[in-house]
Protein backbone atom coordinates (compact mmCIF):
# COMPACT_ATOMS: atom_id res chain seq x y z
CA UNK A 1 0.00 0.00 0.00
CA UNK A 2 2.78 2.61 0.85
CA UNK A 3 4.56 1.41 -2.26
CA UNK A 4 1.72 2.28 -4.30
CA UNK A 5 1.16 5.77 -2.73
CA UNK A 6 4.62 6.51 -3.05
CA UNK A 7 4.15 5.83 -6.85
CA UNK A 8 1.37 7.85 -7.55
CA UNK A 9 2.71 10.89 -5.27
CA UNK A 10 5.90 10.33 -7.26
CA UNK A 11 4.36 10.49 -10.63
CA UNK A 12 1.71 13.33 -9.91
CA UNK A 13 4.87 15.45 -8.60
CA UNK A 14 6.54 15.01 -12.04
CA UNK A 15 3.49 16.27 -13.90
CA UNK A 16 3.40 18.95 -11.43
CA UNK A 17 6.80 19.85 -11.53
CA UNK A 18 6.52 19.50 -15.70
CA UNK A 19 3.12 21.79 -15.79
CA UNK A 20 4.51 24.50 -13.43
CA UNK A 21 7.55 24.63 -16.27
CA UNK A 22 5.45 24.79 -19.16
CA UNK A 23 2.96 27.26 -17.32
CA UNK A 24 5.61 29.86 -16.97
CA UNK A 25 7.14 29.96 -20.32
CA UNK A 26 7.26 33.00 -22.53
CA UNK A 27 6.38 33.79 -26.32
CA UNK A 28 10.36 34.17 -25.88
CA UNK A 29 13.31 33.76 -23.66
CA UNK A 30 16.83 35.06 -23.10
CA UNK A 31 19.11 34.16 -25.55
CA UNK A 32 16.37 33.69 -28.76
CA UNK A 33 16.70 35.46 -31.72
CA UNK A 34 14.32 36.87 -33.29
CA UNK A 35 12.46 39.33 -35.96
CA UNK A 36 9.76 42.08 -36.62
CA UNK A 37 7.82 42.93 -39.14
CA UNK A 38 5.36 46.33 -39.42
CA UNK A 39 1.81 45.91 -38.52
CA UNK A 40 -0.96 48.38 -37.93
CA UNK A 41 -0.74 51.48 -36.45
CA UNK A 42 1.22 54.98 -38.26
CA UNK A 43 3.55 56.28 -35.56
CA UNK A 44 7.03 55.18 -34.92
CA UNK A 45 5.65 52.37 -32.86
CA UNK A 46 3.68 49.14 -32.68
CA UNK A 47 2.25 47.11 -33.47
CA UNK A 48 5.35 45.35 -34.05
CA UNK A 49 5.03 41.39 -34.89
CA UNK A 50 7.31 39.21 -33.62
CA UNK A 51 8.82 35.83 -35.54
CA UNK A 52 11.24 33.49 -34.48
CA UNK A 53 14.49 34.34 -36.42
CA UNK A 54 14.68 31.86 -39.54
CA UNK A 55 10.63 31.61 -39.88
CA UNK A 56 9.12 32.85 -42.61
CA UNK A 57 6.79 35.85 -42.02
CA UNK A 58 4.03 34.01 -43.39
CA UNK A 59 3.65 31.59 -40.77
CA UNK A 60 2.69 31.71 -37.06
CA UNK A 61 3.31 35.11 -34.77
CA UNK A 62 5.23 34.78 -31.81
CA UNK A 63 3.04 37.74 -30.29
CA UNK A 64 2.78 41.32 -31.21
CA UNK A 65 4.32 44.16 -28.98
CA UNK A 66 5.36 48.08 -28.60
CA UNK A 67 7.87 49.73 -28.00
CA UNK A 68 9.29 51.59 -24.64
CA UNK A 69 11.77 53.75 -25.86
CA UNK A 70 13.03 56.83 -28.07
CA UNK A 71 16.38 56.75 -28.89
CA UNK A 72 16.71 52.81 -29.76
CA UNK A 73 15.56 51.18 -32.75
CA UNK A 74 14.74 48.31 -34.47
CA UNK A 75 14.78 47.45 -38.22
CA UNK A 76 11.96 45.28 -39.46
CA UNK A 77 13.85 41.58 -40.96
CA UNK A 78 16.85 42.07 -38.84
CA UNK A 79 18.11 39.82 -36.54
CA UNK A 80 17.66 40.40 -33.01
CA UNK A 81 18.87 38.71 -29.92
CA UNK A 82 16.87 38.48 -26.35
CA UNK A 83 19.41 39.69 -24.05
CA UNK A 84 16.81 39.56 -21.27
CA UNK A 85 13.43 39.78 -20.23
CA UNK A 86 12.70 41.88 -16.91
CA UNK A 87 10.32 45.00 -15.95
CA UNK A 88 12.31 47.74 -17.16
CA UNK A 89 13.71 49.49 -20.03
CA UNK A 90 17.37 49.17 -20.25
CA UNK A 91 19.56 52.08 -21.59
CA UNK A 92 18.01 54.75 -23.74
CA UNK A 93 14.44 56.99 -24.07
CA UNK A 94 14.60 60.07 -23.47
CA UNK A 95 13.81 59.69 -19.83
CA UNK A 96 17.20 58.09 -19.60
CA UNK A 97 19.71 59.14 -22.00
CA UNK A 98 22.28 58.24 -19.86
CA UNK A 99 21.22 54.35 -19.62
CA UNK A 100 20.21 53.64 -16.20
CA UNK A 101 17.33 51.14 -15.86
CA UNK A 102 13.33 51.91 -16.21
CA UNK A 103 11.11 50.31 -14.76
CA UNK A 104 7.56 50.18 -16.81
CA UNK A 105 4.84 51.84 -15.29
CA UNK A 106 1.66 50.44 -13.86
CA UNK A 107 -0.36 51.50 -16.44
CA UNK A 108 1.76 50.42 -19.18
CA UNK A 109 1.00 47.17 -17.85
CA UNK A 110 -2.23 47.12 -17.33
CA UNK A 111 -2.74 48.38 -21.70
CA UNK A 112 -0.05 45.80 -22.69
CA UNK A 113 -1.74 43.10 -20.25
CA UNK A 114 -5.43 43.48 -22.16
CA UNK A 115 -3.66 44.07 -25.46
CA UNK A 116 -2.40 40.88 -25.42
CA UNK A 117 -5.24 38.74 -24.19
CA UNK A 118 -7.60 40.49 -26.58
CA UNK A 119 -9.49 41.99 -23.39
CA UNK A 120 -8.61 45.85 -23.90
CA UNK A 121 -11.40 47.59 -23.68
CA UNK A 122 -12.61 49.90 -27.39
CA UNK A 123 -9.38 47.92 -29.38
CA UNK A 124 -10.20 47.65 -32.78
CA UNK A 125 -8.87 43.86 -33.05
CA UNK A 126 -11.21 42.71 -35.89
CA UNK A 127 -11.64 45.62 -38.10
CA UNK A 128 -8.74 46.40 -40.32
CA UNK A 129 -10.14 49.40 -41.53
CA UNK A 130 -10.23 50.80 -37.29
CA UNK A 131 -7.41 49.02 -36.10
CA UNK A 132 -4.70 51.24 -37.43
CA UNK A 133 -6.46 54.21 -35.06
CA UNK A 134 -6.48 51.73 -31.80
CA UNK A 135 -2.73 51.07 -32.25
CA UNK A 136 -1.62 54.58 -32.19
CA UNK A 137 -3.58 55.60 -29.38
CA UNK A 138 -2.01 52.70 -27.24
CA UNK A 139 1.71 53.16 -28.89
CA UNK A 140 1.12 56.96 -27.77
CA UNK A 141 -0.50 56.39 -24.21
CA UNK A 142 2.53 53.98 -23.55
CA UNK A 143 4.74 56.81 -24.54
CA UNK A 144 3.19 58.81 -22.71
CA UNK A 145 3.07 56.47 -19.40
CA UNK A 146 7.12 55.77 -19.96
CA UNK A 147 7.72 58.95 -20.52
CA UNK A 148 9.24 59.41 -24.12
CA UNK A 149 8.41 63.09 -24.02
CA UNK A 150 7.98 64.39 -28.18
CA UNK A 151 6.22 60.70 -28.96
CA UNK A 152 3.60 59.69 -26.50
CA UNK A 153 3.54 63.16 -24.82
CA UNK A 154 2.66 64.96 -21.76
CA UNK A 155 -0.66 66.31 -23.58
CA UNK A 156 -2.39 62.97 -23.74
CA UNK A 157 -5.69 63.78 -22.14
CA UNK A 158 -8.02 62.87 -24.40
CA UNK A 159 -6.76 59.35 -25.31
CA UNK A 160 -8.62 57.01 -24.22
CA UNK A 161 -6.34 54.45 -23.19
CA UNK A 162 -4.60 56.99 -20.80
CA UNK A 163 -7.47 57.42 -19.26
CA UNK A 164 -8.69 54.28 -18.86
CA UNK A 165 -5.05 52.55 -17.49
CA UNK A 166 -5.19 56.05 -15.05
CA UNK A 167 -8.99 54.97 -13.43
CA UNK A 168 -7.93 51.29 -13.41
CA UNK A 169 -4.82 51.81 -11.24
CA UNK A 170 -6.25 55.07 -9.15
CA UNK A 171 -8.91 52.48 -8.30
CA UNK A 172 -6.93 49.82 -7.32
CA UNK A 173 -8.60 47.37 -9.92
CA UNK A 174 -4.99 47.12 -11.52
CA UNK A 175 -1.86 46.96 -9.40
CA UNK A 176 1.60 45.98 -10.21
CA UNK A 177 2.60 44.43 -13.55
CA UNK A 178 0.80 41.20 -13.42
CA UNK A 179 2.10 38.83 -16.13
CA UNK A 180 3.64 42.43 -18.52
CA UNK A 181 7.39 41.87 -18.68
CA UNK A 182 9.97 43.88 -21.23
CA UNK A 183 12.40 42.25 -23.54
CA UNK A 184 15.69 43.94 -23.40
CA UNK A 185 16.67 43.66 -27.09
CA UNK A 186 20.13 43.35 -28.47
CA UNK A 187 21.50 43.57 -31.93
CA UNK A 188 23.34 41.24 -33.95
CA UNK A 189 26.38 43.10 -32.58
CA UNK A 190 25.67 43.13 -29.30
CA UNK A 191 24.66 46.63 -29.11
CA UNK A 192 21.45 47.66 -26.94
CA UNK A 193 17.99 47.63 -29.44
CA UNK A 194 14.13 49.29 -28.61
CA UNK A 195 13.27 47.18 -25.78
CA UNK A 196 9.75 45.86 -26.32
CA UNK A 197 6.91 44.23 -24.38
CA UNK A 198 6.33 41.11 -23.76
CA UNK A 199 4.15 38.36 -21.36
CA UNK A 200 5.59 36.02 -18.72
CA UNK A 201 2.46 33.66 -17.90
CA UNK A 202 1.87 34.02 -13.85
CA UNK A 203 0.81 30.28 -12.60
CA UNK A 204 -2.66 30.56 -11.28
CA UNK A 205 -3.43 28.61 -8.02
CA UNK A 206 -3.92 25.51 -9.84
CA UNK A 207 -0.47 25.48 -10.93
CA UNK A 208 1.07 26.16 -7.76
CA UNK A 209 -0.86 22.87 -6.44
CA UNK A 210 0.82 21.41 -8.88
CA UNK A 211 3.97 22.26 -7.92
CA UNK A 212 3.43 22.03 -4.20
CA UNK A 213 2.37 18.44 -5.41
CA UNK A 214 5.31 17.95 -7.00
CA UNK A 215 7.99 18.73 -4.35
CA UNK A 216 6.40 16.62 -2.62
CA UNK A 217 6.29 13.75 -4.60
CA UNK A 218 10.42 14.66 -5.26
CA UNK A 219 10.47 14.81 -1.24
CA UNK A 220 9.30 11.18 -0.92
CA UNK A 221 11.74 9.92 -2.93
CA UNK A 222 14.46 11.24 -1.25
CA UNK A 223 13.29 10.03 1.88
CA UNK A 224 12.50 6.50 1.00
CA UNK A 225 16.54 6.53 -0.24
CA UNK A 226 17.18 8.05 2.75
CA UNK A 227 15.31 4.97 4.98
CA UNK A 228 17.11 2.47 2.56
């Protein structure tokens, strides 16, 4: 009997273990390389789509994104390297010409965090015609959130999405980042690119029964080497 429930602890704590890994893995990580092509929207700015580097642009997106910053760029087909994915802006923007680190804002988060599930309230995601309008008013509110003073602005009071990330946080319906991270982008060089945005999956409490499940299941293997 204890031989059996040792078996099926062990075995539900590798799934666990194995589901809490794929459950935090992002549309990229450090060290990929990758590519962007233009996509709607008519400032300097997203939406940007992503590809892995070596993919065709006709097949799947990695994700779509925007950028943070002012003085970095990116050039659409190049290659690009992830030199890491945190929650700031790294080097560059005309809040920091001098490179320190930027951390994103609150409400940058909360836009980027509905962007990408589809969920952001008055986004034109099905109609090409609108959609164009919808990216430039996020591109500019994250600007404007992050600072990059002659792109997003200081006089952003009638976007909408600058007022909407401004209620959400003032309420306390949004705090923190939540799942937004930022990819600090490096060129083929090694020089410092427009960092963009990105998602790092946050495991709901599911997942961290899961892994709870499978430390433990790890745990009684150890200790039944341990009796031997």
């Amino acid at each position: 009997m204890k031989k059996s429930f040792l078996l099926v602890l062990t075995v539900v704590g590798f799934l666990g273990l194995l589901f809490f890994t794929t459950a935090h893995a992002y549309p990229v990580n450090k060290g990929d390389s990758i590519y962007f092509q233009d996509g709607p929207g008519n400032t300097n700015g997203g939406e940007f789509r992503v590809y892995a580097w070596g993919t065709s642009a006709n097949g799947p997106e990695l994700f779509r994104s925007f950028c943070l910053e002012r003085d970095e760029y990116i050039s659409f087909g190049n290659r690009f390297i992830v030199g890491d994915i945190s929650t700031a802006a790294k080097k560059g923007g005309s809040e920091n010409p001098a490179g320190d680190i930027d951390p994103i804002s609150e409400q940058t988060a909360y836009l980027y965090h509905h962007f990408y599930h589809r969920t952001l309230a008055g986004y034109n995601y099905d109609d090409p015609a609108k959609r164009p309008a919808s990216a430039d008013d996020l591109q500019k509110a994250i600007w404007h959130f992050e600072d990059e003073v002659g792109y997003g602005g200081t006089n952003q009071a009638d976007n909408p999405y600058v007022k909407l990330a401004n209620e959400k946080v003032a309420l306390g319906i949004w705090q923190g980042l939540g799942d937004v991270r930022v990819i600090n982008l490096l060129n083929a060089t090694g020089g410092c690119a427009q960092d963009q945005l990105t998602v790092a999956p946050v495991p709901e409490p599911a997942t961290m029964l899961l892994r709870g499940s499978g430390l433990l299941g790890l745990a009684g293997i150890g200790r039944r080497k341990f009796r031997k």
